[in-house]
C-alpha atoms as a PDB file:
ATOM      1  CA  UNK A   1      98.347 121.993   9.965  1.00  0.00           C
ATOM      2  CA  UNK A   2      98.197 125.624   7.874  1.00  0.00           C
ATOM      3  CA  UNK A   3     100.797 128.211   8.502  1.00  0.00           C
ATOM      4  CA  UNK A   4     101.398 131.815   6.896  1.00  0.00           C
ATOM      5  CA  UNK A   5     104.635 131.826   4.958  1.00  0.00           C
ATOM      6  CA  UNK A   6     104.675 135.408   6.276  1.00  0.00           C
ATOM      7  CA  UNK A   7     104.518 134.545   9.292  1.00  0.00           C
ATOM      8  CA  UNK A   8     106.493 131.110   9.665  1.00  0.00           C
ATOM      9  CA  UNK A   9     104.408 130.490  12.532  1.00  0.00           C
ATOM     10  CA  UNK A  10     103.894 126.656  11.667  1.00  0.00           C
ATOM     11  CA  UNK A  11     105.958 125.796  15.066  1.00  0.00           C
ATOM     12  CA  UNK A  12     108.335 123.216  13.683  1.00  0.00           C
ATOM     13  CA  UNK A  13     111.836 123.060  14.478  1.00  0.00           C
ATOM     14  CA  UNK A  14     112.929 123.653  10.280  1.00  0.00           C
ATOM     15  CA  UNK A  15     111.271 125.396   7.883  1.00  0.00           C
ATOM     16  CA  UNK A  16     109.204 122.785   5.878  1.00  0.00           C
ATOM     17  CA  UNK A  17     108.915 125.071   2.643  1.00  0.00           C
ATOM     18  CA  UNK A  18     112.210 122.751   0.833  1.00  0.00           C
ATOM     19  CA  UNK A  19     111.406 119.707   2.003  1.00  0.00           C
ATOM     20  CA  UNK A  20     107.786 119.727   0.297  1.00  0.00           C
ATOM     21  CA  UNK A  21     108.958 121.244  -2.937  1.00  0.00           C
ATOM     22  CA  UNK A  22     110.705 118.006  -3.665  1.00  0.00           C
ATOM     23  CA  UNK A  23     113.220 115.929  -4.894  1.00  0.00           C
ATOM     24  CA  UNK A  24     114.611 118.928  -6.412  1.00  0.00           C
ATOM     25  CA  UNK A  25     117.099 117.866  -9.389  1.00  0.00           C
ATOM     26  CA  UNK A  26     120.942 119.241  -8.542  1.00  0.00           C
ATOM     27  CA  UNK A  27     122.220 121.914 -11.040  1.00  0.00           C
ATOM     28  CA  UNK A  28     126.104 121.669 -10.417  1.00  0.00           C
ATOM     29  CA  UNK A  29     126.837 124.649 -12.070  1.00  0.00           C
ATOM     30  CA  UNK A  30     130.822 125.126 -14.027  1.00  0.00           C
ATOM     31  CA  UNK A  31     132.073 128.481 -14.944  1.00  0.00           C
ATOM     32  CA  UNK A  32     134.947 130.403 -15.826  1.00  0.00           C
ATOM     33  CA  UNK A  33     135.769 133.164 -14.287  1.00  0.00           C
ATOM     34  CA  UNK A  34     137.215 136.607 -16.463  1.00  0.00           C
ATOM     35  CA  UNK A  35     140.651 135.482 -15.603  1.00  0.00           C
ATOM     36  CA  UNK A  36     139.258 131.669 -17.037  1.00  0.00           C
ATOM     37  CA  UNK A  37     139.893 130.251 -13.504  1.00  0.00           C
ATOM     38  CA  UNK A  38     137.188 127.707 -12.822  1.00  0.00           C
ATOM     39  CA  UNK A  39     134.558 127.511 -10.772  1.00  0.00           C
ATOM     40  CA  UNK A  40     131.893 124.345  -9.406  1.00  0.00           C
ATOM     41  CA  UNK A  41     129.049 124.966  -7.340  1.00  0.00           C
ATOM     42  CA  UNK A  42     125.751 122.704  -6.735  1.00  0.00           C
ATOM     43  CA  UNK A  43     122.327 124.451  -6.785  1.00  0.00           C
ATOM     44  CA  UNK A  44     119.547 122.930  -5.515  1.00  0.00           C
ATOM     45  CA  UNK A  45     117.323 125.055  -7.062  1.00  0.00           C
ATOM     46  CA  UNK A  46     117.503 124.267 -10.499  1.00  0.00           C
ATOM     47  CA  UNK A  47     115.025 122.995 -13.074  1.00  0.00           C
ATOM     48  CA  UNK A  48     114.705 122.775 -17.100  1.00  0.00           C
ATOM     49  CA  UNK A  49     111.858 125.291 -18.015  1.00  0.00           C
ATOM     50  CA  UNK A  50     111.615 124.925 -21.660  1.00  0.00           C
ATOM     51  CA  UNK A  51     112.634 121.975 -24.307  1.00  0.00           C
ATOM     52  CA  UNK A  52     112.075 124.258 -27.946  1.00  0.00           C
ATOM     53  CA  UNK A  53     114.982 125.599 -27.405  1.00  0.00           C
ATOM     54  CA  UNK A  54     116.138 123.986 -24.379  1.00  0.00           C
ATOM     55  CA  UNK A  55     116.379 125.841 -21.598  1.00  0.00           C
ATOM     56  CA  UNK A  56     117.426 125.849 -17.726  1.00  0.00           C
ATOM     57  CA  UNK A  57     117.358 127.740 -15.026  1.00  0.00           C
ATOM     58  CA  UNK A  58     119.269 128.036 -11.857  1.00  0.00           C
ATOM     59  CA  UNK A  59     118.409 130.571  -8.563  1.00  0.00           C
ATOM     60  CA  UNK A  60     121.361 131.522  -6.276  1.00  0.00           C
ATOM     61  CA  UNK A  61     120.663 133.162  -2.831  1.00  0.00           C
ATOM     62  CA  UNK A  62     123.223 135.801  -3.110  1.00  0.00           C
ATOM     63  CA  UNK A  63     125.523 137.154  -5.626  1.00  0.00           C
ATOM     64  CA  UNK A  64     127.566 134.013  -5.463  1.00  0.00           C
ATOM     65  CA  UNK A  65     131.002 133.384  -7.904  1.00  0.00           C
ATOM     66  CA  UNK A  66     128.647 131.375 -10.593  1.00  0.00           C
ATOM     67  CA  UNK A  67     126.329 134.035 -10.984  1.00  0.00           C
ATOM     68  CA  UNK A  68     129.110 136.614 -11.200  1.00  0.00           C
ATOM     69  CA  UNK A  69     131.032 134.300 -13.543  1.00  0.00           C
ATOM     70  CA  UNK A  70     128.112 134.132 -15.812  1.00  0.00           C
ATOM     71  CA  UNK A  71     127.161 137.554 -15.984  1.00  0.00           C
ATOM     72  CA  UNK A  72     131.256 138.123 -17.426  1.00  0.00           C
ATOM     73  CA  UNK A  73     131.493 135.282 -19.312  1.00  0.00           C
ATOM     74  CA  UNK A  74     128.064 134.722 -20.795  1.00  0.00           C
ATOM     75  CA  UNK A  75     127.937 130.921 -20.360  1.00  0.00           C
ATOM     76  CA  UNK A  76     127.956 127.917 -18.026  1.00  0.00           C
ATOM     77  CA  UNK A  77     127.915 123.701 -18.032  1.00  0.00           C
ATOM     78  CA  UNK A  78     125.161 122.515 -15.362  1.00  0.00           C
ATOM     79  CA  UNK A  79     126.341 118.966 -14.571  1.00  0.00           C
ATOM     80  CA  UNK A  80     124.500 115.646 -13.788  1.00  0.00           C
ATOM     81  CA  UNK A  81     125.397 114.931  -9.802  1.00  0.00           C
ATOM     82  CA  UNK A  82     124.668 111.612  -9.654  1.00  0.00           C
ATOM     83  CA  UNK A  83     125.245 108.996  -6.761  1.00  0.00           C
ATOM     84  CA  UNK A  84     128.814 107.964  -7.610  1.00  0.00           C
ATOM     85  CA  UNK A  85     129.574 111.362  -7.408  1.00  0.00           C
ATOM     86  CA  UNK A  86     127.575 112.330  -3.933  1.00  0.00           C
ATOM     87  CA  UNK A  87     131.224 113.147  -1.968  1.00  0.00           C
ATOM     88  CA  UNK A  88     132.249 115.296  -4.869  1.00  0.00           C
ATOM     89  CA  UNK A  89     128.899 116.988  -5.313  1.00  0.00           C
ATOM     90  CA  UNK A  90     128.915 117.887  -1.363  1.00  0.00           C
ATOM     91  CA  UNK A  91     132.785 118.781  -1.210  1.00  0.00           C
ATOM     92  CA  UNK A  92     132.155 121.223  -4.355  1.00  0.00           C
ATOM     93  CA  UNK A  93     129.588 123.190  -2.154  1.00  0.00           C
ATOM     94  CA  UNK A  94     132.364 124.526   0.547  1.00  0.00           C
ATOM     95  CA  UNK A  95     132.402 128.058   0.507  1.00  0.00           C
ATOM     96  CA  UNK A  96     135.844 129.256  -0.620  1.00  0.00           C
ATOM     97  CA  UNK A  97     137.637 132.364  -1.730  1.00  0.00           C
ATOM     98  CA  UNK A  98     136.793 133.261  -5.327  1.00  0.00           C
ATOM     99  CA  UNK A  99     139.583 132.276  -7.784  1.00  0.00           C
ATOM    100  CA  UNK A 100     140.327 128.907  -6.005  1.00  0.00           C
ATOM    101  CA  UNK A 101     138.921 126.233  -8.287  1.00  0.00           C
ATOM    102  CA  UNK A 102     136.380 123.737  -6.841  1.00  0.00           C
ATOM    103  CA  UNK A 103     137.279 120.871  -9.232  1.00  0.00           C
ATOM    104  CA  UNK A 104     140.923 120.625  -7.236  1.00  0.00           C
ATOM    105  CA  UNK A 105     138.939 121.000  -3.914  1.00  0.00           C
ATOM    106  CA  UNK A 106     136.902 117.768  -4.948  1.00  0.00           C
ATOM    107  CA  UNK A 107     139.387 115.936  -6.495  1.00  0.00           C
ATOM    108  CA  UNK A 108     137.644 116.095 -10.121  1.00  0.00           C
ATOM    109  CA  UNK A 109     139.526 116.539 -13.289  1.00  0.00           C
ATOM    110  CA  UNK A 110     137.614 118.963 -15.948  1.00  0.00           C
ATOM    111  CA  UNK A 111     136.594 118.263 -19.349  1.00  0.00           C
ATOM    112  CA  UNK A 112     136.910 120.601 -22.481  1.00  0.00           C
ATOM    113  CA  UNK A 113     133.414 121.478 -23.375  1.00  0.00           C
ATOM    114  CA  UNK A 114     132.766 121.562 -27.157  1.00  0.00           C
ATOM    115  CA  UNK A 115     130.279 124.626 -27.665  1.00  0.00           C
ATOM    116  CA  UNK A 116     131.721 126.571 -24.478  1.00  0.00           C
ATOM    117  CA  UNK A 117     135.002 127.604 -22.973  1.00  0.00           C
ATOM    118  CA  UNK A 118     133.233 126.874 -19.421  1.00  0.00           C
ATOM    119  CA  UNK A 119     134.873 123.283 -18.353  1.00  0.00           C
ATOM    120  CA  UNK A 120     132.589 120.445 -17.731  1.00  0.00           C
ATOM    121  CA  UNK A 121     133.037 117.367 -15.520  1.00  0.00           C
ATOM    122  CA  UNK A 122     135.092 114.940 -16.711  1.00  0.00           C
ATOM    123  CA  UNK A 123     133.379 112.346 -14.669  1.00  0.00           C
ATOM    124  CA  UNK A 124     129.380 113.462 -15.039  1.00  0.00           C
ATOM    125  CA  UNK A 125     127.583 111.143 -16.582  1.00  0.00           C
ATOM    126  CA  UNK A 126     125.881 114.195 -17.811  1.00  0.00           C
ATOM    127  CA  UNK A 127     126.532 117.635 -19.109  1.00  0.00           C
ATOM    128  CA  UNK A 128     124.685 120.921 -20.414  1.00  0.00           C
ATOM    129  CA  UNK A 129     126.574 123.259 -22.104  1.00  0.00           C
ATOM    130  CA  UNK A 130     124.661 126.644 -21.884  1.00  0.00           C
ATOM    131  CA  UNK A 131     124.778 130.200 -23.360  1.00  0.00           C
ATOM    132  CA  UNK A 132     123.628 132.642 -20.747  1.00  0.00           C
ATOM    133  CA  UNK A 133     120.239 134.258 -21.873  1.00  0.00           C
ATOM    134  CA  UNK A 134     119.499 136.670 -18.778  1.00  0.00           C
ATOM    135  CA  UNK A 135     119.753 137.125 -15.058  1.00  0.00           C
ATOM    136  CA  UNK A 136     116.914 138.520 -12.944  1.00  0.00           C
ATOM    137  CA  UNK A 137     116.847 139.535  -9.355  1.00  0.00           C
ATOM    138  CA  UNK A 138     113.850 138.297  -7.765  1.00  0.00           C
ATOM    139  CA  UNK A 139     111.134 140.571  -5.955  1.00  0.00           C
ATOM    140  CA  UNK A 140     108.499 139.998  -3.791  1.00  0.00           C
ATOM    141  CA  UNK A 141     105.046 140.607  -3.998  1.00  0.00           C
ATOM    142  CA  UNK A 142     105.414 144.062  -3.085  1.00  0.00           C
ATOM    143  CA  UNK A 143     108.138 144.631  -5.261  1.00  0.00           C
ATOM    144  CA  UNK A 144     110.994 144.175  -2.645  1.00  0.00           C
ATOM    145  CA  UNK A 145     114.164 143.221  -4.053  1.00  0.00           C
ATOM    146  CA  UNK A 146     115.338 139.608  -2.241  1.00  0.00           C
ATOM    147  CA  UNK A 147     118.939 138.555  -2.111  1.00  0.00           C
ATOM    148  CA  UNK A 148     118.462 135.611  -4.564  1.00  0.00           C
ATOM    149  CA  UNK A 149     118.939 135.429  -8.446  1.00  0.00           C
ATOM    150  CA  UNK A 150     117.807 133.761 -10.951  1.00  0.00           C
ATOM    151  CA  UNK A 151     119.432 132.455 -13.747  1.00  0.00           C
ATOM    152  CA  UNK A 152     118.660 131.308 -18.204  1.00  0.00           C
ATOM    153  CA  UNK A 153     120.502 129.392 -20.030  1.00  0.00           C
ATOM    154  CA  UNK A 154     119.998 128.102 -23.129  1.00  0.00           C
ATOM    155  CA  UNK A 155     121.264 124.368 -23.662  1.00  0.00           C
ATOM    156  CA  UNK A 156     123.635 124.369 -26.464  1.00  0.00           C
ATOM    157  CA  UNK A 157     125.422 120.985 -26.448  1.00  0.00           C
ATOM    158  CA  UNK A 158     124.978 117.566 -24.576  1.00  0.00           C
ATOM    159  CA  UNK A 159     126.984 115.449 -23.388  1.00  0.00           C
ATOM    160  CA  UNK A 160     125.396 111.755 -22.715  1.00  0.00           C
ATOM    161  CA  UNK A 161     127.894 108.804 -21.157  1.00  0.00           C
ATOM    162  CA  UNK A 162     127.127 105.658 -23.274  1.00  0.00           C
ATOM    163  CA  UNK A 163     126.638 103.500 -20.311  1.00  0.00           C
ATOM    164  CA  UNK A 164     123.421 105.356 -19.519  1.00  0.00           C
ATOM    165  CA  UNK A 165     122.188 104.769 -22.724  1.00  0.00           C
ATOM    166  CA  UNK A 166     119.760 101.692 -23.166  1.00  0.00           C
ATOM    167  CA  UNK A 167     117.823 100.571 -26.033  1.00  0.00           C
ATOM    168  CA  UNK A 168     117.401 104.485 -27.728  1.00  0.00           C
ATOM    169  CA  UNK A 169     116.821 106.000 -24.244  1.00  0.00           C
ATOM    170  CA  UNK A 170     118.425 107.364 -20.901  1.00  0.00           C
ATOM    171  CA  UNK A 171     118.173 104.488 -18.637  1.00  0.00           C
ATOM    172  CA  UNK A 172     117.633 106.120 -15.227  1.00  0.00           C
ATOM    173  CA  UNK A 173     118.645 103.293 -12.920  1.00  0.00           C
ATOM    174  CA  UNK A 174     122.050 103.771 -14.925  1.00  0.00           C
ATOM    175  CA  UNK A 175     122.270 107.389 -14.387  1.00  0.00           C
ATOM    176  CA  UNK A 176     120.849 107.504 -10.839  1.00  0.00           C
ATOM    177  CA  UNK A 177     120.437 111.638 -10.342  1.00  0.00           C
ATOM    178  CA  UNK A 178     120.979 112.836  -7.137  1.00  0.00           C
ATOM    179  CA  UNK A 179     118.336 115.492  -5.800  1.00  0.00           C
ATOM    180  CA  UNK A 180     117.929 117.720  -2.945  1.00  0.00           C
ATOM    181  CA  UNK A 181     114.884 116.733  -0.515  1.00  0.00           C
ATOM    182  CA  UNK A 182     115.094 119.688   2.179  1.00  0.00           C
ATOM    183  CA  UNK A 183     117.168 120.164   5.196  1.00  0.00           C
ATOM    184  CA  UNK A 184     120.173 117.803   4.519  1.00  0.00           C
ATOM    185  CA  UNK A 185     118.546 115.069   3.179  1.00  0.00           C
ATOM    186  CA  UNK A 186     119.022 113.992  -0.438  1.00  0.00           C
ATOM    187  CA  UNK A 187     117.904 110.551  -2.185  1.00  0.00           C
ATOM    188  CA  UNK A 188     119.175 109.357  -5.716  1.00  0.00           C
ATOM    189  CA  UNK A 189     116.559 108.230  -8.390  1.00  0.00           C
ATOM    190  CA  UNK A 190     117.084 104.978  -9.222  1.00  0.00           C
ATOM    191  CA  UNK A 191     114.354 103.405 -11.261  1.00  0.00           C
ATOM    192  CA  UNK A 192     110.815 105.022 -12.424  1.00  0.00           C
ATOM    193  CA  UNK A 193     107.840 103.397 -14.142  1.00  0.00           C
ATOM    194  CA  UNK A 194     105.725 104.913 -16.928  1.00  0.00           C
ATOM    195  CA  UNK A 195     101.890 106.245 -17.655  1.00  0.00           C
ATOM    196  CA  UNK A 196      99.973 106.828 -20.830  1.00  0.00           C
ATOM    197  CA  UNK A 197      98.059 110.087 -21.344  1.00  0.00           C
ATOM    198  CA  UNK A 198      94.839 109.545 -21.130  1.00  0.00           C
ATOM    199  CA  UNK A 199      93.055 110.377 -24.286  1.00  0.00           C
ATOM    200  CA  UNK A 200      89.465 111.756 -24.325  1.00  0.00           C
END
């Protein structure tokens, strides 16, 4: 089949756009909030885009408390959702009224972040702590503004739970990242295997 994203005439009963632009690592973004009330939100659109300086990015359909949060505070933690943390990860995505803290909605205790005042969490088996570089509001090809944003950071500090850690390296059957697949489906990585570059 061929559709026109324009259109969205390809006739199915979802939009298949997500679910082929996957798995889609989960940033689960922390904040603080000018008041230094906490925030926790999962964003499924999320990526690293550069590694000298590290760098990630994060895109929020709408102005959302995390984007807000960062704009006033100029920093963030992404967090590692992994599988053991699935129910926490989903709870953290409820929409609630700004102010009331995400970490007590999931049950999650936060972490003092070392580079940062934004907490992490205490229980990722992975954390990011960022310095905001800039926001930009995405346009179209016209030059329409959407509703989403789209957020830099630059990494700052890591945090790395030893029990992921195997012979020098991140052992990803330990760490088992969640991702985003499309619709509501999500899978958890839980072992890879390895190529050589060719050389020519």
């Amino acid at each position: 089949m061929f559709y026109q994203t324009a259109r969205n005439d390809h006739g199915l009963r979802h939009d298949p756009f997500k679910a082929l632009v996957a798995p889609r690592p989960i940033g689960w973004i922390s904040t603080l909030d000018r008041e230094g009330r906490a925030n926790l939100a999962p964003y499924s659109f999320f990526n690293a885009v550069c590694d000298a300086p590290p760098m990630v990015m994060f895109s929020s359909l709408g102005w959302k408390d995390s984007v807000a949060n960062i704009e006033a505070t100029g920093e963030f933690v992404c967090n590692l959702a992994s599988l053991d943390l699935k129910d926490e990860m989903n709870a953290s995505s409820a929409a609630v009224a700004p102010g009331q803290s995400e970490f007590e909605l999931a049950g999650l205790a936060p972490a003092r972040s070392v580079c940062v005042r934004a907490p992490r969490v205490a229980r990722a088996k992975a954390a990011l702590e960022c310095r905001h570089l800039q926001t930009i509001r995405l346009t179209d090809l016209d030059g329409a503004q959407t509703g989403s944003w789209l957020v830099i950071g630059q990494v700052l500090g890591i945090h790395i739970a030893d029990e992921v850690l195997s012979g020098g390296r991140v052992d990803i059957g330990r760490l088992k990242p969640l991702a985003r697949l499309g619709y509501k489906d999500y899978c958890a990585v839980t072992e890879g295997f390895a190529m050589e570059r060719p050389v020519v």
